[in-house]
N, C-alpha and C. Protein backbone atom coordinates (compact mmCIF):
# COMPACT_ATOMS: atom_id res chain seq x y z
N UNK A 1 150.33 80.47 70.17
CA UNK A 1 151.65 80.18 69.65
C UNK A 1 151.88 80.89 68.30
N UNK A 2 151.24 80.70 67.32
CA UNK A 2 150.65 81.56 66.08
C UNK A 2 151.06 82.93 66.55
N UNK A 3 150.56 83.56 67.75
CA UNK A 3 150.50 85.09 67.51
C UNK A 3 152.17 85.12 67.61
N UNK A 4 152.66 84.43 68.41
CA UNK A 4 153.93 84.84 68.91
C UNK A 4 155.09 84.93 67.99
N UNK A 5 154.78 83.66 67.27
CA UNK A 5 155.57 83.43 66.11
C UNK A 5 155.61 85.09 64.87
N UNK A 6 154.39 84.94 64.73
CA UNK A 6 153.97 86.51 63.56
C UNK A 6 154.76 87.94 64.72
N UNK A 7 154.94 87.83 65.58
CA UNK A 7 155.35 89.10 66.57
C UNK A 7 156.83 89.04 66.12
N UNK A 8 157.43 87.90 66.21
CA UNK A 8 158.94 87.36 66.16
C UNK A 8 158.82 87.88 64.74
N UNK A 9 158.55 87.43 63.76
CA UNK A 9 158.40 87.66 62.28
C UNK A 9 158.74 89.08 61.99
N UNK A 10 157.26 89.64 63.06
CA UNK A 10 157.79 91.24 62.53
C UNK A 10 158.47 91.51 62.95
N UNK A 11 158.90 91.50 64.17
CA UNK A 11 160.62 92.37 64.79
C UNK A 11 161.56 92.40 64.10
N UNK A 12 161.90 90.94 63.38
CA UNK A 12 162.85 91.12 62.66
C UNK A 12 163.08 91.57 61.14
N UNK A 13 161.58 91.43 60.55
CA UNK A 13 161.58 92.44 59.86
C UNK A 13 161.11 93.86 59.75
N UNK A 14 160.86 93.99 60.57
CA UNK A 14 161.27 95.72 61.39
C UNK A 14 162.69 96.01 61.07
N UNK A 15 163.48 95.52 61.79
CA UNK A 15 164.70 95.59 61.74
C UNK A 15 165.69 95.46 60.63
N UNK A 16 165.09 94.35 60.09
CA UNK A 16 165.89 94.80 58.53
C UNK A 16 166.04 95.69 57.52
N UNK A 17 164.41 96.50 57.77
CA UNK A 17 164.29 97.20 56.92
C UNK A 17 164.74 98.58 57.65
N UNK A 18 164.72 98.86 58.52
CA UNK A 18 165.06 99.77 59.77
C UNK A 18 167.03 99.56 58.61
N UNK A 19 167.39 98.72 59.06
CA UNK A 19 168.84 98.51 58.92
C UNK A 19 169.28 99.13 57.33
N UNK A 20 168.35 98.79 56.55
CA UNK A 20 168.68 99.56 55.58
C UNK A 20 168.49 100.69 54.94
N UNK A 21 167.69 101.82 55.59
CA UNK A 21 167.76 102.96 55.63
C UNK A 21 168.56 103.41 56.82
N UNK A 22 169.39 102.97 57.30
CA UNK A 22 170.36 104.07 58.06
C UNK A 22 170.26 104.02 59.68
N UNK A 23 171.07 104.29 60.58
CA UNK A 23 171.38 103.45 62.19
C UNK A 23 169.94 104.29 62.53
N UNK A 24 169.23 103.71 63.49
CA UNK A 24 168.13 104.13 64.07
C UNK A 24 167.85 103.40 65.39
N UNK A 25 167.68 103.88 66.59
CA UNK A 25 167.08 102.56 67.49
C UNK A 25 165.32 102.02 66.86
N UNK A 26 165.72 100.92 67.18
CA UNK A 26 164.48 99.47 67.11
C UNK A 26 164.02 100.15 69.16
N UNK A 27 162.90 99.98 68.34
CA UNK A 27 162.13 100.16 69.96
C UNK A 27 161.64 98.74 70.55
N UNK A 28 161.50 97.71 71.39
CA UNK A 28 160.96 96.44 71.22
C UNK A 28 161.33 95.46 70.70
N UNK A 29 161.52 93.84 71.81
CA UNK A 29 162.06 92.90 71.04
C UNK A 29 161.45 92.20 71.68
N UNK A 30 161.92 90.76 70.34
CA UNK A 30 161.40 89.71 70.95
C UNK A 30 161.85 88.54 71.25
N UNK A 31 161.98 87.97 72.48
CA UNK A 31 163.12 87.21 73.70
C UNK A 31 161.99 85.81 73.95
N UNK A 32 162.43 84.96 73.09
CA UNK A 32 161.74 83.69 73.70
C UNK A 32 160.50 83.91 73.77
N UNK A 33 159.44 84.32 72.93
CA UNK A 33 158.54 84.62 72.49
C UNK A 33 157.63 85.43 73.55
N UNK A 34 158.57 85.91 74.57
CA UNK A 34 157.86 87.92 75.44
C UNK A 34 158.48 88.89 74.44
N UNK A 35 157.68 89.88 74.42
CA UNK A 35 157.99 91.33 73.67
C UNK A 35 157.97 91.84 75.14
N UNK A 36 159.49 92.46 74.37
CA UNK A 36 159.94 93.45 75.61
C UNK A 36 159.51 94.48 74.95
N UNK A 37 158.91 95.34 75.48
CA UNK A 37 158.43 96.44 74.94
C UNK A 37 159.58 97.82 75.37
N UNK A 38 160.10 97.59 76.65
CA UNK A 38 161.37 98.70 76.72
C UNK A 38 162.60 98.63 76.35
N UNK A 39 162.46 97.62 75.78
CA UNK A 39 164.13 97.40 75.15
C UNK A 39 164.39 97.70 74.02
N UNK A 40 165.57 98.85 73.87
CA UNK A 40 165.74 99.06 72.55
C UNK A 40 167.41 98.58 72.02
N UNK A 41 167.60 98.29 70.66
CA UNK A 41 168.46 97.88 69.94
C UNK A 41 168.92 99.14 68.48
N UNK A 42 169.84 98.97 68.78
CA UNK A 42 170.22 100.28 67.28
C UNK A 42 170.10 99.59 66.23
N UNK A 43 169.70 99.74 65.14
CA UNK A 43 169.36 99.16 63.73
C UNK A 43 171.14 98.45 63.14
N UNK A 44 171.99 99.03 63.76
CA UNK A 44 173.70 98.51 63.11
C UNK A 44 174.11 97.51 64.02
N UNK A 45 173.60 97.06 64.79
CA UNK A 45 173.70 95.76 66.37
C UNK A 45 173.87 94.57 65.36
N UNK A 46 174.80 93.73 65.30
CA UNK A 46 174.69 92.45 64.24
C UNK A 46 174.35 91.82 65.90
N UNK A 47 173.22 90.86 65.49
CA UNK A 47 173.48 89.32 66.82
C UNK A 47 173.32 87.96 65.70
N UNK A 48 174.44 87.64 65.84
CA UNK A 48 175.01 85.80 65.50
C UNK A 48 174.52 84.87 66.61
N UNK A 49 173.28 84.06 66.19
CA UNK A 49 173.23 82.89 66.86
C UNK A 49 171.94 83.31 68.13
N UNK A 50 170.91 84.49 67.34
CA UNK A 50 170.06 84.61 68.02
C UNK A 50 169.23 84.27 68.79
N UNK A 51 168.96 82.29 69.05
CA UNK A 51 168.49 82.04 69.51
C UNK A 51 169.10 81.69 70.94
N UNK A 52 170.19 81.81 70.66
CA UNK A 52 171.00 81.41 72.20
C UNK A 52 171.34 83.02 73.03
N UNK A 53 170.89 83.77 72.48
CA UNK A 53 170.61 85.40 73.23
C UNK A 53 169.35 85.35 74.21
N UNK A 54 169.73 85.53 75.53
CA UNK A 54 168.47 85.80 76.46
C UNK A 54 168.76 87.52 77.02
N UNK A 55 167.72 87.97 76.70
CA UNK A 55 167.68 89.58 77.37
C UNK A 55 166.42 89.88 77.96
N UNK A 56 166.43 90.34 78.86
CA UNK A 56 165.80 90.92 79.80
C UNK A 56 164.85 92.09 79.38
N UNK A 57 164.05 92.37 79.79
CA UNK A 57 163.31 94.26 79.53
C UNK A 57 164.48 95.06 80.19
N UNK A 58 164.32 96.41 79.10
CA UNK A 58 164.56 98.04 79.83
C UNK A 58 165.96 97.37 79.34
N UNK A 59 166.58 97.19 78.17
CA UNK A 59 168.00 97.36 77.95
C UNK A 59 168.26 97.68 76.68
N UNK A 60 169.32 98.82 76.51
CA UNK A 60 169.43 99.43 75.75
C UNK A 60 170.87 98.93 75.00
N UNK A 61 170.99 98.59 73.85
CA UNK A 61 172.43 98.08 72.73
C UNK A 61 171.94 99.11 71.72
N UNK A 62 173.54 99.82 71.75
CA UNK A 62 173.57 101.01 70.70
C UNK A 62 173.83 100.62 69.56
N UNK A 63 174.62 101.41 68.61
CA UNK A 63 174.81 101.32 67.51
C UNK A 63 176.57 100.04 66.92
N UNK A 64 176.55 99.91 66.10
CA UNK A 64 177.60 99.47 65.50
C UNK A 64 178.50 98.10 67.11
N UNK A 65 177.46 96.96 67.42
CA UNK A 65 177.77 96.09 68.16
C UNK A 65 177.68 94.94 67.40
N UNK A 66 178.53 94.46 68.16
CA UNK A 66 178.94 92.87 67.41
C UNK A 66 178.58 91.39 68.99
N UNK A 67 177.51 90.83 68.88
CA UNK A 67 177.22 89.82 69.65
C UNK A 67 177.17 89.16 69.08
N UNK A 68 178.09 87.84 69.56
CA UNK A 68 177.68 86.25 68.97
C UNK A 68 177.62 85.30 70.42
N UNK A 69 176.46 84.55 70.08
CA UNK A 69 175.54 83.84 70.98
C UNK A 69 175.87 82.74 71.02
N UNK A 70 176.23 81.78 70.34
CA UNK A 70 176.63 80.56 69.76
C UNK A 70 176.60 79.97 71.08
N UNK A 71 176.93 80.23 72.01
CA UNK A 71 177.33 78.94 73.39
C UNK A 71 176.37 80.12 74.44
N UNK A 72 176.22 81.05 74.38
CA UNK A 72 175.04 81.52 75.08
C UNK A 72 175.38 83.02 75.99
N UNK A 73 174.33 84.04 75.62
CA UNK A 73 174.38 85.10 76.67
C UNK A 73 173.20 85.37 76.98
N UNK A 74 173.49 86.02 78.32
CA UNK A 74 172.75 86.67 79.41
C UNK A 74 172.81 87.67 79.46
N UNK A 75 171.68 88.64 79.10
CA UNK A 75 172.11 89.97 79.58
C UNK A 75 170.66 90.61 80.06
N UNK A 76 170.76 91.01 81.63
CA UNK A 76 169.79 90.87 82.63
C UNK A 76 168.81 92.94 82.65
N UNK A 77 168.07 92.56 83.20
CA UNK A 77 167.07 94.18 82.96
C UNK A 77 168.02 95.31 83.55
N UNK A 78 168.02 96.22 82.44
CA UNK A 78 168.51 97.56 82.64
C UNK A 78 169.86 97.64 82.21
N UNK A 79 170.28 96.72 81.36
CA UNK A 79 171.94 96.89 81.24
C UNK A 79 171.74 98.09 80.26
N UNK A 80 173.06 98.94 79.80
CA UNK A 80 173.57 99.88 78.66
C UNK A 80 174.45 99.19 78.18
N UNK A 81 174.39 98.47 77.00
CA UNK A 81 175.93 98.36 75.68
C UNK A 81 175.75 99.46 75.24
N UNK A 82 176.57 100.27 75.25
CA UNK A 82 176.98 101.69 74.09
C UNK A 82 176.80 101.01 72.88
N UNK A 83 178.25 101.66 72.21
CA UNK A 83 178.87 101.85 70.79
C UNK A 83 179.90 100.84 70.82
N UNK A 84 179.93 100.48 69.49
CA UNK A 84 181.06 99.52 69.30
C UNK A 84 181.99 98.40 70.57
N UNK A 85 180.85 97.66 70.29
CA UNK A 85 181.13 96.58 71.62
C UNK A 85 181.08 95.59 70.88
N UNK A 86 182.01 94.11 71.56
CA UNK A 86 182.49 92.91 70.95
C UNK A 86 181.40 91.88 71.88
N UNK A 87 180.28 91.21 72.27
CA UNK A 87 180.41 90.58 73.16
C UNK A 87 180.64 88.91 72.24
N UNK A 88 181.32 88.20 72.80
CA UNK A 88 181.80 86.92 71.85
C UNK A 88 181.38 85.92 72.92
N UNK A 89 181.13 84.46 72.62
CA UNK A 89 180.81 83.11 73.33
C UNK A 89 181.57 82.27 72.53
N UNK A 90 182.66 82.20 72.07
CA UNK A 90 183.76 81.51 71.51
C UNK A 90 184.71 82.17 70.94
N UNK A 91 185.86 81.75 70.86
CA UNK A 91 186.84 82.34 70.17
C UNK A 91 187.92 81.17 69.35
N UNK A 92 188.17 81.08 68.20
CA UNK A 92 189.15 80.34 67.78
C UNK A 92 190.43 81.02 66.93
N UNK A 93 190.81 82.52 67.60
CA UNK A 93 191.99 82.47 66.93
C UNK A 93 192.74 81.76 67.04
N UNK A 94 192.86 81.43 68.50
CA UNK A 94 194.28 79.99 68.69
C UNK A 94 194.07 79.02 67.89
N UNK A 95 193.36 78.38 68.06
CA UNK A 95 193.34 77.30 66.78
C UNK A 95 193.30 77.40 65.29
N UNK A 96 193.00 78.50 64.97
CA UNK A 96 192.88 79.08 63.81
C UNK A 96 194.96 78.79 63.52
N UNK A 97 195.45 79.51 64.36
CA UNK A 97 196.96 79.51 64.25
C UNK A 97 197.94 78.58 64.80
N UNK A 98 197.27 77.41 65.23
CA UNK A 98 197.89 76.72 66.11
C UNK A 98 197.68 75.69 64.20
N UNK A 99 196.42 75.48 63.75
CA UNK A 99 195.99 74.29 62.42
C UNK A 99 196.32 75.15 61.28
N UNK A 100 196.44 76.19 61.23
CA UNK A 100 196.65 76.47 59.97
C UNK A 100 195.57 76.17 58.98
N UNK A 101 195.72 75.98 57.66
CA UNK A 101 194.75 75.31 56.86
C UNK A 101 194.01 74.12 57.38
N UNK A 102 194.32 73.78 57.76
CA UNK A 102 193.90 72.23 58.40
C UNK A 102 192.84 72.76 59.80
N UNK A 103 192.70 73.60 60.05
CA UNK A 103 191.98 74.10 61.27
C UNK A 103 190.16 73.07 60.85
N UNK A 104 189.64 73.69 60.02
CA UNK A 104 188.28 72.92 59.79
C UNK A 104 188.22 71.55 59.56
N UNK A 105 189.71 70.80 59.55
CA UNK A 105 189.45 69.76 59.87
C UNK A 105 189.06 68.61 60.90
N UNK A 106 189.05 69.69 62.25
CA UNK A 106 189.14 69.22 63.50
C UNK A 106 187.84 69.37 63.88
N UNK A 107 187.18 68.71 64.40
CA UNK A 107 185.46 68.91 65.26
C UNK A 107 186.51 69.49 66.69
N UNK A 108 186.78 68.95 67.85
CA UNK A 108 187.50 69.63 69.17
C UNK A 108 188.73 70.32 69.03
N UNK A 109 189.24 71.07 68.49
CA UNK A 109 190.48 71.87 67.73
C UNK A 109 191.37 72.14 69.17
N UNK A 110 192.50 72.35 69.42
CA UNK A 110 193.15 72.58 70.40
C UNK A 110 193.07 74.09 70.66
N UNK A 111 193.02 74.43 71.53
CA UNK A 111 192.96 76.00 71.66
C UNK A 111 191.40 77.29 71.76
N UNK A 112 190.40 76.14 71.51
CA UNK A 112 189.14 76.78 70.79
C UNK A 112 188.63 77.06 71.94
N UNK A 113 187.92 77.97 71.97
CA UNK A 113 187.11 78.83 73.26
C UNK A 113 185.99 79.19 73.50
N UNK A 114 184.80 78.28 74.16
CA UNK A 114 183.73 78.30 74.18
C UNK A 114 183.06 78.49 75.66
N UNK A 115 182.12 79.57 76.00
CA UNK A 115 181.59 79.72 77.09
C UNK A 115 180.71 80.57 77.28
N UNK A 116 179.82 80.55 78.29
CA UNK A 116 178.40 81.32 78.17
C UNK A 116 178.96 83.13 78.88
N UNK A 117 178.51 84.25 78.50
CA UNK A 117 178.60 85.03 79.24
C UNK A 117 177.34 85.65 79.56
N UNK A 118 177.57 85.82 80.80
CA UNK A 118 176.23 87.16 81.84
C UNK A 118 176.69 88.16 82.18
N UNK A 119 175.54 89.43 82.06
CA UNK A 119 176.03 90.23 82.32
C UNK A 119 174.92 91.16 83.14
N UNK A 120 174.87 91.31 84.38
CA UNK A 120 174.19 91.28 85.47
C UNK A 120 173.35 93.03 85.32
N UNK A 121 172.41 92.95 85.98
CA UNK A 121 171.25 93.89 85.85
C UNK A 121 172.14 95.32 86.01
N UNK A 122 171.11 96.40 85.70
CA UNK A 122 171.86 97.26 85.83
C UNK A 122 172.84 98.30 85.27
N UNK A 123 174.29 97.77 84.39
CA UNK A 123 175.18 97.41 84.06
C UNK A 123 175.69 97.83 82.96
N UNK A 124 176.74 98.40 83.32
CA UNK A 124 177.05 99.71 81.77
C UNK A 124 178.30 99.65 81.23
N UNK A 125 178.22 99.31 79.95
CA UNK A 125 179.35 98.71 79.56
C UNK A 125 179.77 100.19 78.40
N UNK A 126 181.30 100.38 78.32
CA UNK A 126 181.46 101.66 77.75
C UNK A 126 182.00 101.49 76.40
N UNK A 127 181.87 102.48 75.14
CA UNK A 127 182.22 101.84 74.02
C UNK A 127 183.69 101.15 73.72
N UNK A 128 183.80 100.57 72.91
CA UNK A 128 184.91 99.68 72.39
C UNK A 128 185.51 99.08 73.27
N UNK A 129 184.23 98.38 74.02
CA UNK A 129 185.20 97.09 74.90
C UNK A 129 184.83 95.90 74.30
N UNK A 130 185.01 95.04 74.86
CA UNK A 130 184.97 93.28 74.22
C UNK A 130 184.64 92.56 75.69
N UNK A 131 184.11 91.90 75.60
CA UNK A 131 183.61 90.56 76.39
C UNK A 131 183.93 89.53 75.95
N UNK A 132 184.61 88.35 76.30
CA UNK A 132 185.21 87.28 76.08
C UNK A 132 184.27 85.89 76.58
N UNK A 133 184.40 85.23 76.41
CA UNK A 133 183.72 83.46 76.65
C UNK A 133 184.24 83.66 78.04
N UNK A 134 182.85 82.90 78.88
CA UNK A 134 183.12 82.26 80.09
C UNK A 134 183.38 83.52 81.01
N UNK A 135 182.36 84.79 80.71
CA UNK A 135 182.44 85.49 81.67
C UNK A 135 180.94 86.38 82.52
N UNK A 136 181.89 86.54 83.33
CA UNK A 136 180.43 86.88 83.78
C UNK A 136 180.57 88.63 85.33
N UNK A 137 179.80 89.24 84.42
CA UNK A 137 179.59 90.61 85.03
C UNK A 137 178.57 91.00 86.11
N UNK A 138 178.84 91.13 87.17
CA UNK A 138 177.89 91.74 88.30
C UNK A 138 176.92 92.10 88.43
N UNK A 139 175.88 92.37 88.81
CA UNK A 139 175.17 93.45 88.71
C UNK A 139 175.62 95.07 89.18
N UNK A 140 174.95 95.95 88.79
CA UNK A 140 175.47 97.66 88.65
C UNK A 140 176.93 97.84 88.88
N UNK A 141 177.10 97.12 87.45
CA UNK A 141 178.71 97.40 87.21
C UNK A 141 178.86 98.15 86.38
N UNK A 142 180.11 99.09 86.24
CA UNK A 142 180.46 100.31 85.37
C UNK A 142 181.74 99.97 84.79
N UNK A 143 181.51 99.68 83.32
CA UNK A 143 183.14 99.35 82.41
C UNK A 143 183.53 100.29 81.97
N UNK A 144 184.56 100.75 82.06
CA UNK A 144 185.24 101.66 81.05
C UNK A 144 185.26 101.29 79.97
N UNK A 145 184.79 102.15 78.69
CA UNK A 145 185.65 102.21 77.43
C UNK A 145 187.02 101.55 77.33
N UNK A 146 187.20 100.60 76.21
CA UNK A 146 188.66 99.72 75.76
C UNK A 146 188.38 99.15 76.69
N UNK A 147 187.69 98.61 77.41
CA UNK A 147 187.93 97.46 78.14
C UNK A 147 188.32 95.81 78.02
N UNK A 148 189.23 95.03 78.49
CA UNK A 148 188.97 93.93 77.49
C UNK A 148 188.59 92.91 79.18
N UNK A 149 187.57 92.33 79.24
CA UNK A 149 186.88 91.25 80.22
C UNK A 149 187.04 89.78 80.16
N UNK A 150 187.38 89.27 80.98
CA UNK A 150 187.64 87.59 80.80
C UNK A 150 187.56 87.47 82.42
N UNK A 151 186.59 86.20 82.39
CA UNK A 151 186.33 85.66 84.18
C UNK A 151 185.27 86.36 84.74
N UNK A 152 185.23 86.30 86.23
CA UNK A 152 184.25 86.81 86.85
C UNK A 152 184.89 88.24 87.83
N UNK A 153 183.54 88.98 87.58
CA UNK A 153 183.46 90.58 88.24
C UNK A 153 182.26 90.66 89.51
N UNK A 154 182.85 90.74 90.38
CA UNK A 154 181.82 91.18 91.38
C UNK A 154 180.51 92.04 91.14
N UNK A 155 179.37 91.85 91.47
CA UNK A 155 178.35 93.18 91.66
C UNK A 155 178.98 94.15 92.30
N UNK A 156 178.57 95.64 91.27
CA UNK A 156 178.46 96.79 91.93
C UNK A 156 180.58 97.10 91.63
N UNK A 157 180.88 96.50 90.86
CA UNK A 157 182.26 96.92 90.39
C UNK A 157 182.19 98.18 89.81
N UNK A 158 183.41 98.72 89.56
CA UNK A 158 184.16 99.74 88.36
C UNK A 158 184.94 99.01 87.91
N UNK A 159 184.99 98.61 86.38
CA UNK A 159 185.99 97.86 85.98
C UNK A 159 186.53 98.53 84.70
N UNK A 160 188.00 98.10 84.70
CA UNK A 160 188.34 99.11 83.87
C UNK A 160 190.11 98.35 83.01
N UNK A 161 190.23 99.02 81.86
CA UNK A 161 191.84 98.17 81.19
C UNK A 161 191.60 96.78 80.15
N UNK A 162 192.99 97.04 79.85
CA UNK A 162 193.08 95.20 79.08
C UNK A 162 194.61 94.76 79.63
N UNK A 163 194.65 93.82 80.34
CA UNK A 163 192.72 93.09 80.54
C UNK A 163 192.20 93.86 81.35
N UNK A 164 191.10 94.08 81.76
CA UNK A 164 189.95 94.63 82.79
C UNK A 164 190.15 93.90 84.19
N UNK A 165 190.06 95.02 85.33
CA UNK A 165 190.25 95.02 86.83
C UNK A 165 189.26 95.62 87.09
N UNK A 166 188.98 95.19 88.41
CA UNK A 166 188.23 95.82 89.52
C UNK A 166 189.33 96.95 89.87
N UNK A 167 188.03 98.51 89.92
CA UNK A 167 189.62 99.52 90.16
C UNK A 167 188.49 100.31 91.35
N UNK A 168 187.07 100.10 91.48
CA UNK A 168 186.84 101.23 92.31
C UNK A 168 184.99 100.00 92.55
N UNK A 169 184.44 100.70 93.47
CA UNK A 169 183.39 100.18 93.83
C UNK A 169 181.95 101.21 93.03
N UNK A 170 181.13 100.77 92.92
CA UNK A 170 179.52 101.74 92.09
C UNK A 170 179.09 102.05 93.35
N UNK A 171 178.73 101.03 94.53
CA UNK A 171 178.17 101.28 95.37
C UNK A 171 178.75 102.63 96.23
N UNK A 172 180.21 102.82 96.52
CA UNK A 172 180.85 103.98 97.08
C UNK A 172 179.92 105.65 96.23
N UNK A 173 180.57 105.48 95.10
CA UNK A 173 180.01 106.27 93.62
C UNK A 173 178.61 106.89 93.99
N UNK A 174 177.65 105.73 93.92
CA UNK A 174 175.97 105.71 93.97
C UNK A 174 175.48 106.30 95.43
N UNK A 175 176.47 106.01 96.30
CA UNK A 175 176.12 106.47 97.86
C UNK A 175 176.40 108.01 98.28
N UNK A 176 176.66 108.72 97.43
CA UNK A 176 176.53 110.27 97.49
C UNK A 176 175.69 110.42 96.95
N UNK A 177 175.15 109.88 95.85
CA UNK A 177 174.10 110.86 95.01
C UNK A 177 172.89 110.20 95.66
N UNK A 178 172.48 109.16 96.34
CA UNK A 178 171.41 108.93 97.17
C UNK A 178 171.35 109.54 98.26
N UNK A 179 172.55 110.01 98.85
CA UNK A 179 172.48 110.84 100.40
C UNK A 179 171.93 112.21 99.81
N UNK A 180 172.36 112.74 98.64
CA UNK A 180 171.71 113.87 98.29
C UNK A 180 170.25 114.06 98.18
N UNK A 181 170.25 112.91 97.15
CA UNK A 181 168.48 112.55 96.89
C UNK A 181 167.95 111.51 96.99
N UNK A 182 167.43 111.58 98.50
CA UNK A 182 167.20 110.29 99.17
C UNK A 182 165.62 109.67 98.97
N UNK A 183 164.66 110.20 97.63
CA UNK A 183 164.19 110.26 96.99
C UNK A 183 164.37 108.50 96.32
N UNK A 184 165.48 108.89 95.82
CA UNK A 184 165.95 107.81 94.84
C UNK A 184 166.16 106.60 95.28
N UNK A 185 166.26 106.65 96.89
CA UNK A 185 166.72 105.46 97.04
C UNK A 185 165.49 104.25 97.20
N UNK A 186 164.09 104.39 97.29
CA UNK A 186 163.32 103.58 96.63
C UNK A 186 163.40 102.79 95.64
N UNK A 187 163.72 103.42 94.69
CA UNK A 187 164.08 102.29 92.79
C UNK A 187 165.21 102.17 93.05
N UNK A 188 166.18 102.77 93.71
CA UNK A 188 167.33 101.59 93.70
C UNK A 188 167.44 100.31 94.59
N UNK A 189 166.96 100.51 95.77
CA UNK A 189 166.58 99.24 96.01
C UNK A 189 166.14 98.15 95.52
N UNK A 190 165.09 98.60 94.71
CA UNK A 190 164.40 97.78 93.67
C UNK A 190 165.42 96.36 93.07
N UNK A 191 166.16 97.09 92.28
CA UNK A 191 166.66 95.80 92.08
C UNK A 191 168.59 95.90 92.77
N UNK A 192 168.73 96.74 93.51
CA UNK A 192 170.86 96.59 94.01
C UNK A 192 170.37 95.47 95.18
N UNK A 193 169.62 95.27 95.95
CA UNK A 193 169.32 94.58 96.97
C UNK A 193 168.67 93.07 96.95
């Protein structure tokens, strides 16, 4: 228990000090006391509410991302967050504008928005989109850039807009370049199946 704790210790101060000399990926993290050893994080990644973050091995969060955990995320082996991504597990502008000053006076505020999001193996999310509370993403799904997400997305989507649609299938996409190199289609099985 000891070792695990000192592993946790250093990651994050790895990372701080990483953070203040300038964006760099962090090679390795540590998730409920496993070191993922293939997962990397960019040194400018803020995560709010780290303990309610579950991630997987083999996933890569770039630079300049904003995650808050507070009510809980999922994000499963092999995903890509780019650049400048929102993922959120609450939201209270409405209530923020619905109370006015008076907003922190309320413990259940009218309007306030709390919910876990997943975001399924695979799974490539493109810069400057946002993820919203209470959603949840497919596995080998492909977001467009500006995307804005709320609800549930099938596995194996193209999703794309604000708000964000299903506009095209991965699996259609992925099924030429395996007929080419049918090689590949071993590790993808691995985990599309």
């Amino acid at each position: 228990m000891l070792g695990k704790i000192i592993i946790y210790f250093k990651s994050k101060l790895k990372r701080y000090v990483i953070k203040l000399s300038g964006p760099e990926m962090i090679y390795g993290y540590s998730c409920g006391g496993t070191f993922l050893k293939d997962t990397r994080i960019g040194s400018t990644t803020t995560i709010n509410q780290e303990t309610n973050l579950y991630i997987e091995d083999n996933v890569f969060i770039g630079h300049y991302n904003f995650i808050e955990a507070s009510n809980g995320i999922k994000i499963e082996e092999g995903c890509q967050i780019t650049n400048f991504i929102s993922i959120i597990s609450h939201s209270s502008h409405n209530s923020i504008r619905y109370y006015g000053n008076k907003y922190r006076e309320h413990k259940e505020p009218i309007g306030y928005v709390k919910g876990e999001v997943i975001i399924g193996k695979y799974t490539f999310i493109g810069p400057h989109s946002t993820i919203l509370p209470n959603t949840k993403i497919g596995k080998g799904c492909l977001i467009s850039s500006y995307s804005l997400l709320k609800g549930e997305y099938p596995d194996f989507s193209i999703i794309a807009g604000n708000p964000a649609k299903v506009i095209g299938s991965t699996k259609d996409k992925d099924l030429k370049v395996l007929e080419e190199y049918p090689e590949l289609m071993q590790y993808y099985k691995q985990w599309a199946e």
